[in-house]
Protein backbone atom coordinates (compact mmCIF):
# COMPACT_ATOMS: atom_id res chain seq x y z
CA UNK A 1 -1.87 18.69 -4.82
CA UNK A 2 -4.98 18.44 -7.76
CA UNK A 3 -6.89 15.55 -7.80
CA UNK A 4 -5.75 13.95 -10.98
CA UNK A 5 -9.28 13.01 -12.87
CA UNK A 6 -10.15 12.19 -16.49
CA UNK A 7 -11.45 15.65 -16.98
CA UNK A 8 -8.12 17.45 -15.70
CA UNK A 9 -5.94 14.59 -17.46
CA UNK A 10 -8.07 15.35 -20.75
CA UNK A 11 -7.08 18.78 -20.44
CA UNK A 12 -3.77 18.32 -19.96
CA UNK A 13 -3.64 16.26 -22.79
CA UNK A 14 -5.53 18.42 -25.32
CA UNK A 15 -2.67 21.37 -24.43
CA UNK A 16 -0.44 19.20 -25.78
CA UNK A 17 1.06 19.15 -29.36
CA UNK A 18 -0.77 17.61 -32.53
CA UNK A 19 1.60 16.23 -33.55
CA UNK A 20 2.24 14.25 -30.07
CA UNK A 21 1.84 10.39 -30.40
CA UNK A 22 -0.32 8.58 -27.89
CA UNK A 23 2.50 6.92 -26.94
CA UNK A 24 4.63 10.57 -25.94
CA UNK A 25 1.38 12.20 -24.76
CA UNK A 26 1.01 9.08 -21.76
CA UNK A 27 5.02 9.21 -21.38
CA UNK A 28 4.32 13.07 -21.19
CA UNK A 29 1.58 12.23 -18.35
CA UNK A 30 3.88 10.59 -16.58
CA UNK A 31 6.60 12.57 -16.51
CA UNK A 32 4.12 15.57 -15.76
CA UNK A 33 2.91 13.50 -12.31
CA UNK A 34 6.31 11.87 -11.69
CA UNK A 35 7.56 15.57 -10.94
CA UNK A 36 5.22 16.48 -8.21
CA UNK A 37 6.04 13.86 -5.67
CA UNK A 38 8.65 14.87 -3.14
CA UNK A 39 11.03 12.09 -1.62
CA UNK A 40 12.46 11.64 1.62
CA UNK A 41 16.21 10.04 2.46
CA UNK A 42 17.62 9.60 5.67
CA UNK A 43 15.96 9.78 9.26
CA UNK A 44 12.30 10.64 8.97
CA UNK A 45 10.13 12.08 11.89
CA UNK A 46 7.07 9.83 11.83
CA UNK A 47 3.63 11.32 13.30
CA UNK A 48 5.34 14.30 14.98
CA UNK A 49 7.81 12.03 17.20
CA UNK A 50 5.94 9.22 17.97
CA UNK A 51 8.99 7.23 16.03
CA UNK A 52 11.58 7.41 14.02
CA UNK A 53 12.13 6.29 10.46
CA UNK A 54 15.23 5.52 8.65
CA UNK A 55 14.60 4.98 5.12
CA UNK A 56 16.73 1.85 4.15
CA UNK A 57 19.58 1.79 1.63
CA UNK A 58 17.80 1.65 -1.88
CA UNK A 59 14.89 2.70 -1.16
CA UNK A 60 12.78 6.43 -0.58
CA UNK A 61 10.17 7.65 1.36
CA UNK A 62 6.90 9.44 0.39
CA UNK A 63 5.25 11.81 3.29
CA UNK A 64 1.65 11.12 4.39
CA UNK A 65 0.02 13.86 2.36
CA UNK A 66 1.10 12.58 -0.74
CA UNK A 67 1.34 8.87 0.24
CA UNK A 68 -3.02 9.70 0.90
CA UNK A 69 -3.29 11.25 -2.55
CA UNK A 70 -1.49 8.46 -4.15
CA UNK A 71 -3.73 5.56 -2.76
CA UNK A 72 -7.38 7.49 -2.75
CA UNK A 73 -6.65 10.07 -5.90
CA UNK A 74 -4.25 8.11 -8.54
CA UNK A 75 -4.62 4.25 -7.38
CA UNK A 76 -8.52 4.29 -6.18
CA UNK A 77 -8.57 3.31 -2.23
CA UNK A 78 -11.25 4.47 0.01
CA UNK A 79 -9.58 7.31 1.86
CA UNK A 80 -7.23 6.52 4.86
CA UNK A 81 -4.91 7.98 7.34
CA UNK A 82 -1.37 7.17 6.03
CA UNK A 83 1.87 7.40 7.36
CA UNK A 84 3.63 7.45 4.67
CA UNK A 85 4.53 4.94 1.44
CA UNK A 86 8.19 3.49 1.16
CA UNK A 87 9.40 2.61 -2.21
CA UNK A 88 12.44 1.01 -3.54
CA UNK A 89 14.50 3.94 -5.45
CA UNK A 90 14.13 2.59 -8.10
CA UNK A 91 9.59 2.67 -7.93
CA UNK A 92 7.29 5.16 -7.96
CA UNK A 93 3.56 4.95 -7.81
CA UNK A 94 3.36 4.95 -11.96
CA UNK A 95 5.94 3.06 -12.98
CA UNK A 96 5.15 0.65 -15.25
CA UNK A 97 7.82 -1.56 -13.64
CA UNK A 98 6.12 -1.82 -10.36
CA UNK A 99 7.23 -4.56 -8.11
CA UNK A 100 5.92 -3.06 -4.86
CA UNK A 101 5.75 -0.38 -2.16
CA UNK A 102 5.07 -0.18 1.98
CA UNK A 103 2.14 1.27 3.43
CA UNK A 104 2.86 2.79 7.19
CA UNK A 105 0.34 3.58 9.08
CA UNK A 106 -0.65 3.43 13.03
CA UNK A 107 -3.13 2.17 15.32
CA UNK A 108 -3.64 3.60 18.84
CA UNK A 109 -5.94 0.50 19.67
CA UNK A 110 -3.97 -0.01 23.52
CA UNK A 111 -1.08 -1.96 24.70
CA UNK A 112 -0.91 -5.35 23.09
CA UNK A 113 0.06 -8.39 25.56
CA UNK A 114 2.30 -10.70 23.91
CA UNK A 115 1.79 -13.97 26.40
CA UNK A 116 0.19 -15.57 23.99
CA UNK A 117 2.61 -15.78 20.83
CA UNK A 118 3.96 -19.04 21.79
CA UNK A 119 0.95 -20.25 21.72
CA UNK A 120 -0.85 -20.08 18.95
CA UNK A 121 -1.56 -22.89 15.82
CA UNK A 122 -1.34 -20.87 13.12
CA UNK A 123 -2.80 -23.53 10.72
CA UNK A 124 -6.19 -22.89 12.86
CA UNK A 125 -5.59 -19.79 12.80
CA UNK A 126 -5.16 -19.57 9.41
CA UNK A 127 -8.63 -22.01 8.98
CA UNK A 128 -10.13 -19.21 10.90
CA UNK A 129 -9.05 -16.49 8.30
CA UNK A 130 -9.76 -17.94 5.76
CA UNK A 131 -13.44 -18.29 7.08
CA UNK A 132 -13.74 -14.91 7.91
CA UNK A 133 -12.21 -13.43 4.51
CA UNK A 134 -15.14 -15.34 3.17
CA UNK A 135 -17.27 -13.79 5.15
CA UNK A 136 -16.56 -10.41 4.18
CA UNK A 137 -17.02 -11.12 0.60
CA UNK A 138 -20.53 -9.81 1.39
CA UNK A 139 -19.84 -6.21 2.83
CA UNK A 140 -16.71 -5.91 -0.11
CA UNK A 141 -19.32 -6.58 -2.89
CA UNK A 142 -22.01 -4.15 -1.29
CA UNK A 143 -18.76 -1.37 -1.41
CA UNK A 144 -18.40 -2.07 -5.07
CA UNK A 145 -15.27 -4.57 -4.54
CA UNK A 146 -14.50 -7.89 -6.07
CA UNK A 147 -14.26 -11.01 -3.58
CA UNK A 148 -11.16 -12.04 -2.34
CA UNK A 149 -9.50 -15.66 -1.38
CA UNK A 150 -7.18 -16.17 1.23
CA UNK A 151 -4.99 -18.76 -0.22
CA UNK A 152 -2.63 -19.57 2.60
CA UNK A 153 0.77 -18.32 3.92
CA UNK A 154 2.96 -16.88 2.19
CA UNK A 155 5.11 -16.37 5.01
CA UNK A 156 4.21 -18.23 8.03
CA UNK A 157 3.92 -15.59 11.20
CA UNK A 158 6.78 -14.66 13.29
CA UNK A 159 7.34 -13.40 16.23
CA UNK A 160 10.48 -10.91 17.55
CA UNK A 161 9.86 -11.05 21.43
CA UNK A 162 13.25 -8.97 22.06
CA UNK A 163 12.64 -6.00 19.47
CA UNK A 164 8.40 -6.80 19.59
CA UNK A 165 8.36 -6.56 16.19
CA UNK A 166 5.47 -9.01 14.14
CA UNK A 167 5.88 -10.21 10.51
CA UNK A 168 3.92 -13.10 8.50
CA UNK A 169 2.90 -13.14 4.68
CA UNK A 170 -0.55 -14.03 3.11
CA UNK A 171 -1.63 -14.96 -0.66
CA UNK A 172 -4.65 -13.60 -2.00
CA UNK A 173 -6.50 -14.27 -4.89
CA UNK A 174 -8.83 -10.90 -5.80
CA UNK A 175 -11.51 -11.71 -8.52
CA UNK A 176 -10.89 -10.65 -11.94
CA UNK A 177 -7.21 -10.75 -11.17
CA UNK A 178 -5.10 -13.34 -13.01
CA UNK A 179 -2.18 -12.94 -10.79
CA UNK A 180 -2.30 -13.43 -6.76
CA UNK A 181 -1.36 -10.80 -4.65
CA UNK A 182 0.98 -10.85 -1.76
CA UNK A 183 0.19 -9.28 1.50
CA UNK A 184 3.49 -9.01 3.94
CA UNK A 185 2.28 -7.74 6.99
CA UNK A 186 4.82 -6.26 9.53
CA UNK A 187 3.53 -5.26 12.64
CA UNK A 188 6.04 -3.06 15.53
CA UNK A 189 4.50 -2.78 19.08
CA UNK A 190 4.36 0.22 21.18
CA UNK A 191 2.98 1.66 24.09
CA UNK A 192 -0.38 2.98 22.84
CA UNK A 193 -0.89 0.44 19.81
CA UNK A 194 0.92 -0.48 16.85
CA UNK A 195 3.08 0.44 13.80
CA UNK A 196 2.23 -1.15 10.42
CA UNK A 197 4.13 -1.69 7.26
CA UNK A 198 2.22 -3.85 4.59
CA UNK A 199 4.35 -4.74 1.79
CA UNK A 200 1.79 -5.01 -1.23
CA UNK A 201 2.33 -6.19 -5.20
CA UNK A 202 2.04 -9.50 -6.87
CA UNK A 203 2.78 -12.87 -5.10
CA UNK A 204 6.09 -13.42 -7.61
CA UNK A 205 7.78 -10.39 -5.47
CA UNK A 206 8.05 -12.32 -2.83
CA UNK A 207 11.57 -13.03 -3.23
CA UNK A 208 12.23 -9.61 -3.99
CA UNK A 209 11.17 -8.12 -0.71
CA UNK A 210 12.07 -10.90 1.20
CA UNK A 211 16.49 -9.87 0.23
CA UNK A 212 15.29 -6.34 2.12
CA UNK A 213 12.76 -7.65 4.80
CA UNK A 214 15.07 -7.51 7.03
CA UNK A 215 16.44 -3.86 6.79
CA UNK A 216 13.16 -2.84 6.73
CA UNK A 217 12.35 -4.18 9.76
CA UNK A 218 15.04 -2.48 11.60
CA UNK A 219 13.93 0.96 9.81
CA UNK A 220 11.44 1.37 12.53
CA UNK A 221 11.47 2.43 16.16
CA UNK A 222 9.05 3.75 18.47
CA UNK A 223 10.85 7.04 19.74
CA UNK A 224 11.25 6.57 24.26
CA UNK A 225 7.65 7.85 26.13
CA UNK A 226 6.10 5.51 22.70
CA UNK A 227 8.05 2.40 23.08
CA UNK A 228 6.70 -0.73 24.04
CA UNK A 229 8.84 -0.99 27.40
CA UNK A 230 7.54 2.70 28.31
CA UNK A 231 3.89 1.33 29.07
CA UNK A 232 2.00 2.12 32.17
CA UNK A 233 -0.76 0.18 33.58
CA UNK A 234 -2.03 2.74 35.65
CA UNK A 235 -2.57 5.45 33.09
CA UNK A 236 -2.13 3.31 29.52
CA UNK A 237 -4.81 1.04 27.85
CA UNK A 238 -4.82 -2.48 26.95
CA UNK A 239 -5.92 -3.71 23.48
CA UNK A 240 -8.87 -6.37 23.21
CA UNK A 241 -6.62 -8.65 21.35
CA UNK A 242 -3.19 -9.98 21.72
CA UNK A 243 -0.85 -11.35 19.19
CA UNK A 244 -3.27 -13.74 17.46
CA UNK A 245 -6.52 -11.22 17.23
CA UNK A 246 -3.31 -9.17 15.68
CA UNK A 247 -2.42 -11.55 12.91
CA UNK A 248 -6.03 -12.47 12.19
CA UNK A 249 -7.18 -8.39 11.75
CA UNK A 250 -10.03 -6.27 11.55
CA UNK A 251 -9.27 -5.16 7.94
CA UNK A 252 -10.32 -7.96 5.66
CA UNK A 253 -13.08 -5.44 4.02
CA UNK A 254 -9.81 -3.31 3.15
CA UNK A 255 -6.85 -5.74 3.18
CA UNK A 256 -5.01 -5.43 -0.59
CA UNK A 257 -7.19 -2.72 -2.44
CA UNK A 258 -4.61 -1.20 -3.67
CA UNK A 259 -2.67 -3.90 -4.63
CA UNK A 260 -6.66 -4.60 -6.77
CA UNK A 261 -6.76 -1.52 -8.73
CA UNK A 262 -2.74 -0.34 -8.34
CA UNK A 263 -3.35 0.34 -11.87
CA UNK A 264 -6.78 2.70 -11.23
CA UNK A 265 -5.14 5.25 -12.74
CA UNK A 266 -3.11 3.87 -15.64
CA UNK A 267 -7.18 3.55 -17.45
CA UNK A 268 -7.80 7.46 -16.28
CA UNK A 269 -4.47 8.01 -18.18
CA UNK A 270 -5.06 5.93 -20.89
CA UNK A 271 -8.62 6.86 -21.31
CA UNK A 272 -7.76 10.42 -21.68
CA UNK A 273 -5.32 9.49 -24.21
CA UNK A 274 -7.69 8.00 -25.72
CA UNK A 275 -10.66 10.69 -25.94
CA UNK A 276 -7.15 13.17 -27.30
CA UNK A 277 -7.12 10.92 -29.88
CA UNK A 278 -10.67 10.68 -31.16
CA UNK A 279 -11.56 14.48 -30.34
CA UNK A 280 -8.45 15.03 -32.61
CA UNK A 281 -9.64 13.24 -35.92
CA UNK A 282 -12.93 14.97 -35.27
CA UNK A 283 -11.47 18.23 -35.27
CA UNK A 284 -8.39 18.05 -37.56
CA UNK A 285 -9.63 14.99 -39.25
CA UNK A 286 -6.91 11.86 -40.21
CA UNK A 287 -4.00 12.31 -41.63
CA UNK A 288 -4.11 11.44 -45.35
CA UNK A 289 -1.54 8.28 -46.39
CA UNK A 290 0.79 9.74 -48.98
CA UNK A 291 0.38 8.22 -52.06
């Protein structure tokens, strides 16, 4: 797929008809990108059998080439190795509706040990976050990213021992942005490391995601040889961290960018539109109002 640029979206726009209106040349852009992206239904082979997804009722399922070109080409992330985005059928990554999508993705880091999960205080280990997401304010600003806040729970942690499967919620306040974002982190344990789906889009979707939460969960499993029952201790790593270093992360530099700038490339679209619209009065000059 082309990267989608203001250069390439200029000249898509300047081969389109004069007599276009801004408004049907950016409905014409998104129709235009809306057609190349190629949905999944059903069961879905995840990372050549490591697991197995089955996309929820309601909702559709975006492969990881696409899912990479969507978050690093048309919504502005640094470049990552994606799974695959779920959205709800309803979604797509330019809708101007957008309530949210998932983000899969996995992380061989070793075999997590859940002894500690009954544990842990999460209101110091929230204190603890909260000190560290300040922290990184530094490195985010030095990458060209605002600051971000880590208001509190929105979801307070939770832990399936049975199915090892991890969820909690987090607020965050970006700067610039008027309007928190929410952060619902789901977390499935395996053998070699970890499956994650982060539900991203403003904090008032909370409600929204939380009617499906629970379907999504269960769209998930580690395929047998991956599962987190399968490990070995004599030939399988252990992770550094258990269930606490899990919640608190090694991502706060990345953590919600493209929640920041979901609308990246709404100004490459618009700004195209608008250089259409001035290189067409310079060339054709303005209409003149009949009299």
């Amino acid at each position: 797929m082309k990267t989608i640029t203001l250069s390439i979206l200029c000249f898509l726009v300047f081969q389109m008809s004069q007599s276009q209106s801004e408004e049907e040349i950016y409905k014409s852009i998104l129709d235009s990108l809306e057609s190349t992206f190629n949905y999944e239904y059903g069961t879905v082979d995840l990372k050549n059998g490591l697991a197995t997804l089955r996309v929820p009722e309601g909702y559709k399922f975006l492969g990881s080439e696409q899912s990479g070109y969507v978050l690093t080409e048309l919504w502005g992330n640094p470049p990552s190795d994606v799974v695959g985005l779920l959205f709800p059928e309803d979604i797509s990554p330019i809708s101007d509706n957008f309530t949210y999508a998932v983000e899969i993705t996995y992380s061989e880091d070793g075999f997590i040990e859940d002894g500690d999960a009954e544990d842990i205080d999460y209101d110091d280990l929230l204190e603890e976050m909260q000190k560290d997401t300040k922290a990184s304010n530094k490195e985010r600003k030095k990458q060209g990213y605002g600051s971000m806040e880590l208001m509190g729970w929105a979801s307070t942690p939770f832990y399936d021992g049975k199915n090892k499967k991890l969820h909690w919620a987090k607020e965050i306040k970006f700067e610039g942005s008027e309007v928190n974002t929410l952060n619902y982190n789901i977390r499935i344990l395996g053998r070699k490391g970890f499956l994650t789906m982060n539900a991203i889009g403003d904090i008032g979707v909370l409600s929204l995601f939380n009617n499906d939460r629970e379907q999504i969960l269960a769209s998930v499993e580690f395929n047998k040889g991956n599962r987190y029952q399968d490990f070995d201790s004599d030939f399988d790593n252990v992770a550094s961290y258990g269930i606490g270093g899990l919640i608190a992360g090694k991502v706060l530099a990345k953590a919600g960018f493209f929640a920041v700038i979901l609308k990246f490339w709404k100004f490459i679209a618009l700004g195209a539109v608008g250089l259409f619209s001035v290189f067409r009065k310079k060339l054709f000059g303005g209409k003149e109002e009949s009299k």
